[in-house]
C-alpha atoms as a PDB file:
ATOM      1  CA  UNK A   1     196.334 -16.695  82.938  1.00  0.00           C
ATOM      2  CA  UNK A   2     193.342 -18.191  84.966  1.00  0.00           C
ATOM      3  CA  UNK A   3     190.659 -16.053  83.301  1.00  0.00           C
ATOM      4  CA  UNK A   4     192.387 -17.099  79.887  1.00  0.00           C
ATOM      5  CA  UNK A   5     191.495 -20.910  81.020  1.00  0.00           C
ATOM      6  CA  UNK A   6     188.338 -19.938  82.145  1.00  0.00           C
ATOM      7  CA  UNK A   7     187.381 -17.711  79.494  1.00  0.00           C
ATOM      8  CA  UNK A   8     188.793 -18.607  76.256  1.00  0.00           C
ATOM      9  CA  UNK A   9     187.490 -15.748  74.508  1.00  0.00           C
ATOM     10  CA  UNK A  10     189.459 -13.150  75.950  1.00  0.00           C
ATOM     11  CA  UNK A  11     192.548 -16.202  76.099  1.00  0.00           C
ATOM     12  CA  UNK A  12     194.537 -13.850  73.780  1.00  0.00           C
ATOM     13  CA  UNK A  13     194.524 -10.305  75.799  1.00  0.00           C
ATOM     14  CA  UNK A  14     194.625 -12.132  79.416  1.00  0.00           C
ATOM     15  CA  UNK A  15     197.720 -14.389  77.758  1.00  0.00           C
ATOM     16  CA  UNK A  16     199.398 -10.624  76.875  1.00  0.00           C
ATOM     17  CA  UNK A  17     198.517  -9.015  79.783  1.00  0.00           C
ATOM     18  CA  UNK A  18     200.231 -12.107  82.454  1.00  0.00           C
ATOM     19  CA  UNK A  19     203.343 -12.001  79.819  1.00  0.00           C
ATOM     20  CA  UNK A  20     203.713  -7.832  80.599  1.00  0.00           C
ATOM     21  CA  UNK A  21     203.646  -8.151  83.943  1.00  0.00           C
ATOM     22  CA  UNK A  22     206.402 -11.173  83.299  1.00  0.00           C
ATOM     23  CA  UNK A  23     208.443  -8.711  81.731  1.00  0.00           C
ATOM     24  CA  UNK A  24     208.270  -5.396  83.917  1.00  0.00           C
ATOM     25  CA  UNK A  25     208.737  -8.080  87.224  1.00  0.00           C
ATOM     26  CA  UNK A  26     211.924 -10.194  85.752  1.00  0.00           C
ATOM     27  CA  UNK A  27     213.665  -7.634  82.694  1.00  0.00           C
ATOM     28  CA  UNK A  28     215.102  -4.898  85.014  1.00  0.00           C
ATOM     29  CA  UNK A  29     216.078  -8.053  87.336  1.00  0.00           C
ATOM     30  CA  UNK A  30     218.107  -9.235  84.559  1.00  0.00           C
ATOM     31  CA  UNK A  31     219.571  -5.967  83.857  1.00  0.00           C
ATOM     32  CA  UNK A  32     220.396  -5.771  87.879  1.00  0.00           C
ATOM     33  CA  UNK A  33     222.485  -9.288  87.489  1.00  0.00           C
ATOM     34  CA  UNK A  34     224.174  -8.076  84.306  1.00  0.00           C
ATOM     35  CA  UNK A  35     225.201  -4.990  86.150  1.00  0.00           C
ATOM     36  CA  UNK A  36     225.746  -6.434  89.092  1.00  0.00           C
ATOM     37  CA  UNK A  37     227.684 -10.016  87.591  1.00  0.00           C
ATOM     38  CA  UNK A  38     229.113  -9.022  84.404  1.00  0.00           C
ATOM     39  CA  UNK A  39     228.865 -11.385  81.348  1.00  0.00           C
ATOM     40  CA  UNK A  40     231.028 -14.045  82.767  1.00  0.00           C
ATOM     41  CA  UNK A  41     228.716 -16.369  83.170  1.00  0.00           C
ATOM     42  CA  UNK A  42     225.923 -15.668  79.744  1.00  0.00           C
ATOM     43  CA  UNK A  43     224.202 -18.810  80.190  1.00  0.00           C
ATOM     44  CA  UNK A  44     222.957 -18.041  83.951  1.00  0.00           C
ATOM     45  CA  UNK A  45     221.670 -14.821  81.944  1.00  0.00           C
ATOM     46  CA  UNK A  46     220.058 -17.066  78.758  1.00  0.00           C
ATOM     47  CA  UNK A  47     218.297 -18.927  81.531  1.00  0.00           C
ATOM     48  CA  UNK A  48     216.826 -16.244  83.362  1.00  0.00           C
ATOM     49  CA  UNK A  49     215.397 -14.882  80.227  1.00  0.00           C
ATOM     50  CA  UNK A  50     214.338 -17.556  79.045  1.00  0.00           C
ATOM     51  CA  UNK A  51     211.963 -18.059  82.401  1.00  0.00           C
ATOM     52  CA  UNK A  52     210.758 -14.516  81.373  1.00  0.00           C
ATOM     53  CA  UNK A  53     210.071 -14.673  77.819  1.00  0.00           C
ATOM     54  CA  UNK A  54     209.023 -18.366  76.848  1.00  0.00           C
ATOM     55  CA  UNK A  55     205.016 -17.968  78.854  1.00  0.00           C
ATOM     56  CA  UNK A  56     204.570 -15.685  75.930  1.00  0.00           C
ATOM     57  CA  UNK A  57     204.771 -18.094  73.565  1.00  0.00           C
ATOM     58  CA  UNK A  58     201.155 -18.966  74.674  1.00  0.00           C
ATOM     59  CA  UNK A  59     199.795 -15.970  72.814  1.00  0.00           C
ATOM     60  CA  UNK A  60     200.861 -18.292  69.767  1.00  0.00           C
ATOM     61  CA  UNK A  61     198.292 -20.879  71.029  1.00  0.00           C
ATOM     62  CA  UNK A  62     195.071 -19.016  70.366  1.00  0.00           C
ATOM     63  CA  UNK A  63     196.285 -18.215  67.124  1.00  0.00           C
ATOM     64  CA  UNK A  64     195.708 -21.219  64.799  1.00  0.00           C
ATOM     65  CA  UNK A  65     195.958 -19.733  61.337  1.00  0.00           C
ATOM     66  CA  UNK A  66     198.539 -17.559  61.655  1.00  0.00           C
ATOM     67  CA  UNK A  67     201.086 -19.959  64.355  1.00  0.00           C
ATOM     68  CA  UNK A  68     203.266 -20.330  61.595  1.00  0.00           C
ATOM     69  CA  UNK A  69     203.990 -16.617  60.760  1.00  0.00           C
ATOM     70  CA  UNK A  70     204.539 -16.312  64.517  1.00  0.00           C
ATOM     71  CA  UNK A  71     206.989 -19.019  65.577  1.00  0.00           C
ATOM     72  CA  UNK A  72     208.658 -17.838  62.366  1.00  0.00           C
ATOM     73  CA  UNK A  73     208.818 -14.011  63.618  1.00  0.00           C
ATOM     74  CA  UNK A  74     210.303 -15.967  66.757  1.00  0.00           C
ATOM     75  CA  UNK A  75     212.943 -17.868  64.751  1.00  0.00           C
ATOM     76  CA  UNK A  76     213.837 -15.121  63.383  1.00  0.00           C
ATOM     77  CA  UNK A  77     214.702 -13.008  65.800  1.00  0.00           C
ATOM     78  CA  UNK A  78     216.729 -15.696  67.279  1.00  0.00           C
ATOM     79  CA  UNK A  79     218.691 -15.965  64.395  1.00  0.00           C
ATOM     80  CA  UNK A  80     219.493 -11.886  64.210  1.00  0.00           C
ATOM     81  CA  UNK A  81     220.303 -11.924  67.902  1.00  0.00           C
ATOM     82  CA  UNK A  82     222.733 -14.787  67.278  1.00  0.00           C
ATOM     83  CA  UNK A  83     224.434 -12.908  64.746  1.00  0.00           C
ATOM     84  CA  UNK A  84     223.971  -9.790  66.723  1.00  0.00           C
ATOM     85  CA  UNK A  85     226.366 -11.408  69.231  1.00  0.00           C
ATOM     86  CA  UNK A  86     229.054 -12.497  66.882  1.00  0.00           C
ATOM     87  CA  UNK A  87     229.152  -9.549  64.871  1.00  0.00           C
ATOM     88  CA  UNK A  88     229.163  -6.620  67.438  1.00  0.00           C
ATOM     89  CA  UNK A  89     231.671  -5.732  69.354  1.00  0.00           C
ATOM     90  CA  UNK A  90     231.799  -6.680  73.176  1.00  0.00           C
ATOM     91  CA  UNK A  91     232.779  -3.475  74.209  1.00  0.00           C
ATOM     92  CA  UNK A  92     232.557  -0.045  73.188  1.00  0.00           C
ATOM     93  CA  UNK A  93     233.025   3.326  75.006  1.00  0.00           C
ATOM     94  CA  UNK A  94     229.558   3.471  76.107  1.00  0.00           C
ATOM     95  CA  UNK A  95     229.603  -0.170  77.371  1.00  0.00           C
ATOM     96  CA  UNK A  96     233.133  -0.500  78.482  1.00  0.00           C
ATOM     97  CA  UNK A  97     235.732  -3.416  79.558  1.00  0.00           C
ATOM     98  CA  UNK A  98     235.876  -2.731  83.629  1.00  0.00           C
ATOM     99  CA  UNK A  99     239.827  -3.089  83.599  1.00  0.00           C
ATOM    100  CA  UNK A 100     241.924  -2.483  86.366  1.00  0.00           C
ATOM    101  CA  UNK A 101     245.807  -3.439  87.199  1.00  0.00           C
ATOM    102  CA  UNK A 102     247.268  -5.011  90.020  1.00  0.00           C
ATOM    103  CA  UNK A 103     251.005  -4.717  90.328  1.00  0.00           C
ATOM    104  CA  UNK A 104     251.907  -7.769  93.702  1.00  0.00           C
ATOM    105  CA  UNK A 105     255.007  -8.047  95.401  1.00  0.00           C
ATOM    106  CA  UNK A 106     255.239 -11.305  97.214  1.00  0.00           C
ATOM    107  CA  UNK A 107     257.793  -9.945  99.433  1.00  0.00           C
ATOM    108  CA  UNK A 108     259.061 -13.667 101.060  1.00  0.00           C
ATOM    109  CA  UNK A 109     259.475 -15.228  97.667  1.00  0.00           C
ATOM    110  CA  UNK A 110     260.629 -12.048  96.747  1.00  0.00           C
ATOM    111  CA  UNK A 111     258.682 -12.160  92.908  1.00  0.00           C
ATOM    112  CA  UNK A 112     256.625  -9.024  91.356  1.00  0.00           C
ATOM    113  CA  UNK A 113     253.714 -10.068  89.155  1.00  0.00           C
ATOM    114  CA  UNK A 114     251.404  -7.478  87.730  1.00  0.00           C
ATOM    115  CA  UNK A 115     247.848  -8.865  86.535  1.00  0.00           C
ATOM    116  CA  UNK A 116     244.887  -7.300  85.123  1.00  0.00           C
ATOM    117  CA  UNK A 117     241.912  -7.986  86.580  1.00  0.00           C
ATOM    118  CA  UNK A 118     239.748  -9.037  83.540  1.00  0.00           C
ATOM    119  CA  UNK A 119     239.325 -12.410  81.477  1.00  0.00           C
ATOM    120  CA  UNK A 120     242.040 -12.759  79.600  1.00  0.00           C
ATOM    121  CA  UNK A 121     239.892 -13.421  76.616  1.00  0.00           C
ATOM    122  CA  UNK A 122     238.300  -9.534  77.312  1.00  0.00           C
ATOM    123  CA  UNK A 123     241.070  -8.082  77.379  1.00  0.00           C
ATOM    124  CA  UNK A 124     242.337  -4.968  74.461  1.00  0.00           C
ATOM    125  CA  UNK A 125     244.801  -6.219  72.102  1.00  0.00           C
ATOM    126  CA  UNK A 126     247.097  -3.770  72.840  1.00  0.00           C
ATOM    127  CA  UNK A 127     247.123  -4.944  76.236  1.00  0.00           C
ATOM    128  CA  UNK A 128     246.913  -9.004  75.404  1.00  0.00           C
ATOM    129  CA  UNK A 129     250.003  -8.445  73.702  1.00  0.00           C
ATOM    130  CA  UNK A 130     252.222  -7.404  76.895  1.00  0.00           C
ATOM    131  CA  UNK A 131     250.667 -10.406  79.088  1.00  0.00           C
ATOM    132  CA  UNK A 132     250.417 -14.018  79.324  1.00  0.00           C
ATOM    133  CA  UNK A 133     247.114 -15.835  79.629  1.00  0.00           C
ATOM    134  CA  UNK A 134     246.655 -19.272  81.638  1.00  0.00           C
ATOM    135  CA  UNK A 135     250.268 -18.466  84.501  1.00  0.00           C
ATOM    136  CA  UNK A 136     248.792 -19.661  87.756  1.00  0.00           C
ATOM    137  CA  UNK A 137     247.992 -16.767  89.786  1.00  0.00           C
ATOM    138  CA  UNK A 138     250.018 -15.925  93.214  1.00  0.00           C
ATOM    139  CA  UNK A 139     248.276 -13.324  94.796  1.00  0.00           C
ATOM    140  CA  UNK A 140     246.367 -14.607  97.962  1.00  0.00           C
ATOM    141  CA  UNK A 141     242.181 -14.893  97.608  1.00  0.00           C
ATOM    142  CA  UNK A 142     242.233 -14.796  93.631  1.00  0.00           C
ATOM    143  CA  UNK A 143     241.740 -18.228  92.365  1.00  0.00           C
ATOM    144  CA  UNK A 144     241.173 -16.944  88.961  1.00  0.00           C
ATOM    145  CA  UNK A 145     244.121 -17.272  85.969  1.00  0.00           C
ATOM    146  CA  UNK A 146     244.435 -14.164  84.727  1.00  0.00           C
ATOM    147  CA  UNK A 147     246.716 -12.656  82.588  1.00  0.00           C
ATOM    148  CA  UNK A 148     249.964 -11.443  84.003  1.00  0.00           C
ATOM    149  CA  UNK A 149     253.699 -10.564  83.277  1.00  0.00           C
ATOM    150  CA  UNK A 150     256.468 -10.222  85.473  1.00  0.00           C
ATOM    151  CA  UNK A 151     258.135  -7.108  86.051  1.00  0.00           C
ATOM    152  CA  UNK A 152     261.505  -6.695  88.122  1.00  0.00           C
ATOM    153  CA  UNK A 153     261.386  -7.292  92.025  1.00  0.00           C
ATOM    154  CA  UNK A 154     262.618  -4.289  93.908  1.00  0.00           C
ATOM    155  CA  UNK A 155     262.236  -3.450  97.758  1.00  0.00           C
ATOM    156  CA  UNK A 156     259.255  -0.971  98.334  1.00  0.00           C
ATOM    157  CA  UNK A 157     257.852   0.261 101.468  1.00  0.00           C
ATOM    158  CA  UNK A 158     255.309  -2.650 102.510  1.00  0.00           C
ATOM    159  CA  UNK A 159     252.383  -3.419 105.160  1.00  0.00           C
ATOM    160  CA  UNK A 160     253.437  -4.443 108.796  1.00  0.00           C
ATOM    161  CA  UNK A 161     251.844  -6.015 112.346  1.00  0.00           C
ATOM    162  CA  UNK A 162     253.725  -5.697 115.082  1.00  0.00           C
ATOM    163  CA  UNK A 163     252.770  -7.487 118.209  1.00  0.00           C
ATOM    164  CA  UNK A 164     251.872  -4.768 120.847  1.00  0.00           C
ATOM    165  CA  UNK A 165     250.520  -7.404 123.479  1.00  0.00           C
ATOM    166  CA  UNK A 166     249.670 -11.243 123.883  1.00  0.00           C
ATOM    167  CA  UNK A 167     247.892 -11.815 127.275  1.00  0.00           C
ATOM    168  CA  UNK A 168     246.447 -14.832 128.391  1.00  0.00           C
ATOM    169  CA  UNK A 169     242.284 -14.788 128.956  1.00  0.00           C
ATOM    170  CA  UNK A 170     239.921 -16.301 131.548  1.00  0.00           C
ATOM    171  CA  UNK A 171     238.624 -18.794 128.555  1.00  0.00           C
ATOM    172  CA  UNK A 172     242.151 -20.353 128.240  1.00  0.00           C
ATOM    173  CA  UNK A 173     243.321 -18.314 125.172  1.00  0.00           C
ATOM    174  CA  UNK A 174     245.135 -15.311 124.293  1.00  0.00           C
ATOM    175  CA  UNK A 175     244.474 -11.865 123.462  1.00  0.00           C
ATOM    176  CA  UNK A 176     246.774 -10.357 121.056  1.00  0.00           C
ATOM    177  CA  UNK A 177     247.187  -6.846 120.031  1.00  0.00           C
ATOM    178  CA  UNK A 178     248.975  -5.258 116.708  1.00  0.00           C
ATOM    179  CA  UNK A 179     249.992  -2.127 115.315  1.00  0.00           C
ATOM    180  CA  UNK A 180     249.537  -1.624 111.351  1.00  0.00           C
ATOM    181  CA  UNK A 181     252.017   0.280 109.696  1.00  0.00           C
ATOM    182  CA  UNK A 182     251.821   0.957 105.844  1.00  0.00           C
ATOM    183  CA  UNK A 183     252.792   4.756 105.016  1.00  0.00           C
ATOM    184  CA  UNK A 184     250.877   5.564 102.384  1.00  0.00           C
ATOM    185  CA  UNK A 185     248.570   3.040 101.765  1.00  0.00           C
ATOM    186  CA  UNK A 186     245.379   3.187 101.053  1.00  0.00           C
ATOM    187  CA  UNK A 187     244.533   0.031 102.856  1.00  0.00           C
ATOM    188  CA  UNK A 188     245.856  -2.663 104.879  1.00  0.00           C
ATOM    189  CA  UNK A 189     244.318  -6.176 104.838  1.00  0.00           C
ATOM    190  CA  UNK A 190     244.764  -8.906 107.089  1.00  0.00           C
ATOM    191  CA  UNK A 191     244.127 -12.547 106.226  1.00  0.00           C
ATOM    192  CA  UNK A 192     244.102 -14.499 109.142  1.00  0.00           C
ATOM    193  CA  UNK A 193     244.623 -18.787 108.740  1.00  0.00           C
ATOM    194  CA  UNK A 194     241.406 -20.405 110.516  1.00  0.00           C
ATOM    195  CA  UNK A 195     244.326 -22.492 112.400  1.00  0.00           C
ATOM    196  CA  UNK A 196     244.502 -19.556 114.760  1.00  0.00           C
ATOM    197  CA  UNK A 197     240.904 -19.864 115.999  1.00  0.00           C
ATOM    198  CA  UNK A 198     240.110 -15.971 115.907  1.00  0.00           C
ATOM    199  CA  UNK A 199     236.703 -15.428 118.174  1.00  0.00           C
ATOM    200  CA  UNK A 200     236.759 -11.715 118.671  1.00  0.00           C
ATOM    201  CA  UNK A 201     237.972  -8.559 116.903  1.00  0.00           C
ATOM    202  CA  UNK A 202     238.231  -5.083 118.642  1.00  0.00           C
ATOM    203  CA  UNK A 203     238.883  -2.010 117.022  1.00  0.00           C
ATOM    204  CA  UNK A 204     238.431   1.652 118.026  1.00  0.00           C
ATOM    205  CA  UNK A 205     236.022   0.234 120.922  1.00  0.00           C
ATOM    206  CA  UNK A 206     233.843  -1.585 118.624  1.00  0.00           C
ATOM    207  CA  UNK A 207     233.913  -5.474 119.382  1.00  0.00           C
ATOM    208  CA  UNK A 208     232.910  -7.776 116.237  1.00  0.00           C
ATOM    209  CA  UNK A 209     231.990 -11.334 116.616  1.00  0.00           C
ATOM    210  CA  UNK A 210     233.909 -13.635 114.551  1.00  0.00           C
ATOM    211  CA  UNK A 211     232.332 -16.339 112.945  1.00  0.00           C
ATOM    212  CA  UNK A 212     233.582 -18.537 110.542  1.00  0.00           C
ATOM    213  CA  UNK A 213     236.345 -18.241 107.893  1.00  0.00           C
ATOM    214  CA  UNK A 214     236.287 -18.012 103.766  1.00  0.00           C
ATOM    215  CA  UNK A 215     238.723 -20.629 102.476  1.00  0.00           C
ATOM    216  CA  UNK A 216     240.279 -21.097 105.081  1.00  0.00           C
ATOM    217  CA  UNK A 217     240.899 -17.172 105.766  1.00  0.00           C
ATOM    218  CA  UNK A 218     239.088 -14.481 108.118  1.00  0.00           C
ATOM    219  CA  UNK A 219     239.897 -11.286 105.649  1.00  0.00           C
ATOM    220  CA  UNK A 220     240.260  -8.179 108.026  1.00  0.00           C
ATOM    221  CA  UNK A 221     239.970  -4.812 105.876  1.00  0.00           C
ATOM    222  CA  UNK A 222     241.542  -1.728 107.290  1.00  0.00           C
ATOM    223  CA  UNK A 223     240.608   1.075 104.543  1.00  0.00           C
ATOM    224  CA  UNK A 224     241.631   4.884 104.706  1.00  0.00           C
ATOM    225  CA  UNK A 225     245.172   6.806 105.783  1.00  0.00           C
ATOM    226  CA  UNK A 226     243.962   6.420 109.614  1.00  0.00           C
ATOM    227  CA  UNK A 227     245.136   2.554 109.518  1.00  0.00           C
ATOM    228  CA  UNK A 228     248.877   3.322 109.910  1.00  0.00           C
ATOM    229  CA  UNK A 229     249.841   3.344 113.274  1.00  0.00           C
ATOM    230  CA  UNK A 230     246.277   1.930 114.048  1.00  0.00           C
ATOM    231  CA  UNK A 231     245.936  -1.295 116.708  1.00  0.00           C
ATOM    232  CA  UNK A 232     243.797  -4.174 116.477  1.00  0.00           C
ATOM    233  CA  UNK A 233     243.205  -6.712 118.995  1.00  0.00           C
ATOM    234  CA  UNK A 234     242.226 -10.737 118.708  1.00  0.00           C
ATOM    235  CA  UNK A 235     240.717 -12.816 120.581  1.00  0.00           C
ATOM    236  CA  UNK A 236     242.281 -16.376 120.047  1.00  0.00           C
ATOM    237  CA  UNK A 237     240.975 -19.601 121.490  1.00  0.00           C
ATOM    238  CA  UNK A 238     243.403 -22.208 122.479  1.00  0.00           C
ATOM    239  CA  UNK A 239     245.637 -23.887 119.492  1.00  0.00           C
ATOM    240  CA  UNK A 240     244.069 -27.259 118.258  1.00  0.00           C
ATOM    241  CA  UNK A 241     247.649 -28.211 117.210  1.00  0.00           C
ATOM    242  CA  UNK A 242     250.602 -29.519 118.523  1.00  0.00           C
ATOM    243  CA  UNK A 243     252.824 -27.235 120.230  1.00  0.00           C
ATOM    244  CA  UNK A 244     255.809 -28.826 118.405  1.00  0.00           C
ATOM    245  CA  UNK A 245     253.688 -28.255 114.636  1.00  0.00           C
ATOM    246  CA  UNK A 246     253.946 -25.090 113.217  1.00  0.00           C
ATOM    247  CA  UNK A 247     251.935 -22.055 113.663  1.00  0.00           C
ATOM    248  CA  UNK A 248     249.625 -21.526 110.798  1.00  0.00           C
ATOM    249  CA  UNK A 249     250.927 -18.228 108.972  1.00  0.00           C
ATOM    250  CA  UNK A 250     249.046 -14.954 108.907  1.00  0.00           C
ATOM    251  CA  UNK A 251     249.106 -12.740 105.882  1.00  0.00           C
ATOM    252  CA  UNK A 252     249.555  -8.887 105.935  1.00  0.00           C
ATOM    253  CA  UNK A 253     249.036  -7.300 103.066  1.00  0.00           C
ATOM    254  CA  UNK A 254     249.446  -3.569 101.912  1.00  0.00           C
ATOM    255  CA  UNK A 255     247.483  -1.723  99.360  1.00  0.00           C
ATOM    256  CA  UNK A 256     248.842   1.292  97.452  1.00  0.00           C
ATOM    257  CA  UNK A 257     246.876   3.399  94.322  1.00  0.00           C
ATOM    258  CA  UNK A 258     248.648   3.668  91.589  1.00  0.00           C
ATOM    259  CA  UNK A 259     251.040   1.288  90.049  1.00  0.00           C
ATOM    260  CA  UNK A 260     255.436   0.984  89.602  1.00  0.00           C
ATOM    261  CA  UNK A 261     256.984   3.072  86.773  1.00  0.00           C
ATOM    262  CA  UNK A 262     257.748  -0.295  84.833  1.00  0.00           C
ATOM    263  CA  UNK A 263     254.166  -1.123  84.629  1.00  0.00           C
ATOM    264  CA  UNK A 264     252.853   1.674  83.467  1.00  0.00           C
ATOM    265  CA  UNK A 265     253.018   0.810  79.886  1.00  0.00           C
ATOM    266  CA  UNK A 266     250.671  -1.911  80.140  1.00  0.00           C
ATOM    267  CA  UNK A 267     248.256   0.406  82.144  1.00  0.00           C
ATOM    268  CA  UNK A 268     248.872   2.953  79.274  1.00  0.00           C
ATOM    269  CA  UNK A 269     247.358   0.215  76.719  1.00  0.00           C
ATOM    270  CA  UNK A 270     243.732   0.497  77.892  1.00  0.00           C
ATOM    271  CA  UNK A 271     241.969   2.208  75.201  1.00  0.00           C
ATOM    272  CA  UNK A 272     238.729   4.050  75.064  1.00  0.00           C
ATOM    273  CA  UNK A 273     236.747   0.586  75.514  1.00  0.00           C
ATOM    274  CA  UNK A 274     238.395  -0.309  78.632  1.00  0.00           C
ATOM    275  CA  UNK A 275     238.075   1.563  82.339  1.00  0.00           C
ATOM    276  CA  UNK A 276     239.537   1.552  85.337  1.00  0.00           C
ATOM    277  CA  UNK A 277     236.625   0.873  88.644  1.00  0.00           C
ATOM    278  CA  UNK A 278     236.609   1.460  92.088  1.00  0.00           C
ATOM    279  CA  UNK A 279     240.106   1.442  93.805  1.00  0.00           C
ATOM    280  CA  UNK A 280     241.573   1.797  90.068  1.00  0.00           C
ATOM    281  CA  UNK A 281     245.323   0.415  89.435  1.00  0.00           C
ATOM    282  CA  UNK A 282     246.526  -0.741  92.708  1.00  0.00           C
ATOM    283  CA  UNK A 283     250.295  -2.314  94.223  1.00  0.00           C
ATOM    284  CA  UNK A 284     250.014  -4.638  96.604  1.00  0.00           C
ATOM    285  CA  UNK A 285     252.548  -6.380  98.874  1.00  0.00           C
ATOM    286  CA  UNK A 286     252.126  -9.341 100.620  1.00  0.00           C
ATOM    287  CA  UNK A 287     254.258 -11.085 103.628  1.00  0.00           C
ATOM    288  CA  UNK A 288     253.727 -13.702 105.938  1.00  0.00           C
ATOM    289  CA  UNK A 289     254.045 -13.831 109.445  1.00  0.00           C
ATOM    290  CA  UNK A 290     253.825 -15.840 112.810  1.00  0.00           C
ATOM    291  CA  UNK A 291     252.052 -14.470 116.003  1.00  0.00           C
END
């Protein structure tokens, strides 16, 4: 771009040459976020290409007699990628709907909600038509309203922590030590209330600083068969609160693959433009404890 300025005429080939190297550098960036982000957010995406493609419109500027014929090529193509986007289909099997089904059982209120993890507006119609968009969602760390329905509560096996040990430490807190216990499961998540004023965690001699929480929540993940019967130890600094207030509630969750016979159906809706990812269909159960 500075040899265009300083040499006008070559202005046209430097111009095309700075816009290339525009799009090699920020295109497969792009593509990264898409992959990475999804299309929830298109305007972020708009915005980033813009960045990319609008310097080229200086190639238009050493083009006097023929400007017209260009910002018209550039019209449109805006106009056939708008109706590119209304007309085609979101999804198709080579581009598919990342879909995957979470059955929860909230086993202190005692409710079973199964939700599928994509915008409601995404979702098949086969599927849309077994769910109901906009129901405030229950399961803890998803602030998103998703589609759901609500199948029948029934008593499953669930995830556990059961205080091995609380000892007092030299700082003036307490170290306490649990055993998980979920047969089965394919992990076992812990989300611990800031209130408690976690400082250490040690696992399988391994010590891991603790630093601050996420909403309010330090999210422990315990992943693989190895985590039932497994112990994990805290580090807690002295309570902030009252002794007569209540202690601030951890949650223990469980996480199975694979779903409950009565929600199958839905599951069985996906069609060849939707796919499960990662962990796939999963149950979860969730209860709430004091230490």
């Amino acid at each position: 771009a500075a040899v265009a300025w300083l040499v006008p005429p070559v202005a046209l080939i430097m111009h095309a040459i700075a816009g290339l190297f525009l799009l090699l550098i920020f295109f497969p960036l792009i593509h990264l976020t898409d992959v990475m982000m999804g299309l929830g957010m298109p305007a972020v995406f708009g915005v980033l290409e813009a960045m990319a493609i609008a310097p080229l419109l200086s190639l238009a500027g050493p083009l006097p007699t023929q400007r017209v014929f260009v910002m018209g090529a550039v019209g449109a193509a805006f106009c056939a990628a708008i109706a590119a986007t209304l007309l085609v289909p979101a999804f198709s099997p080579e581009r598919p709907l990342a879909l995957n089904f979470t059955a929860h059982y909230d086993m202190g209120e005692r409710q079973a909600t199964l939700y599928a993890s994509a915008p409601p507006g995404a979702l098949p119609a086969a599927v849309k038509s077994q769910l109901t968009a906009g129901e405030e969602t229950t399961l803890p760390g998803v602030t998103a309203r998703l589609a759901s329905s609500s199948p029948d509560f029934v008593d499953r096996p669930i995830a556990t922590a059961t205080v091995v040990s609380s000892e007092p430490v030299a700082s003036g807190g307490n170290r306490l030590t649990l055993q998980l216990a979920a047969p089965g499961a394919r992990m076992i998540r812990l989300r611990i209330p800031a209130g408690a004023r976690p400082t250490q965690l040690d696992y399988a001699g391994n010590s891991i600083a603790m630093i601050e929480p996420s909403n309010g929540y330090y999210v422990i993940d315990c992943v693989g068969r190895a985590c039932d019967g497994a112990t994990i130890s805290f580090t807690l600094n002295p309570p902030q609160a009252a002794a007569s207030e209540a202690k601030p509630q951890w949650i223990i969750q469980g996480y199975w693959v694979g779903l409950p016979p009565d929600a199958t159906a839905t599951a069985d809706a996906r069609n060849e433009t939707s796919v499960r990812i990662q962990m796939g269909d999963v149950t979860i159960t969730t209860a709430r404890t004091e230490f």
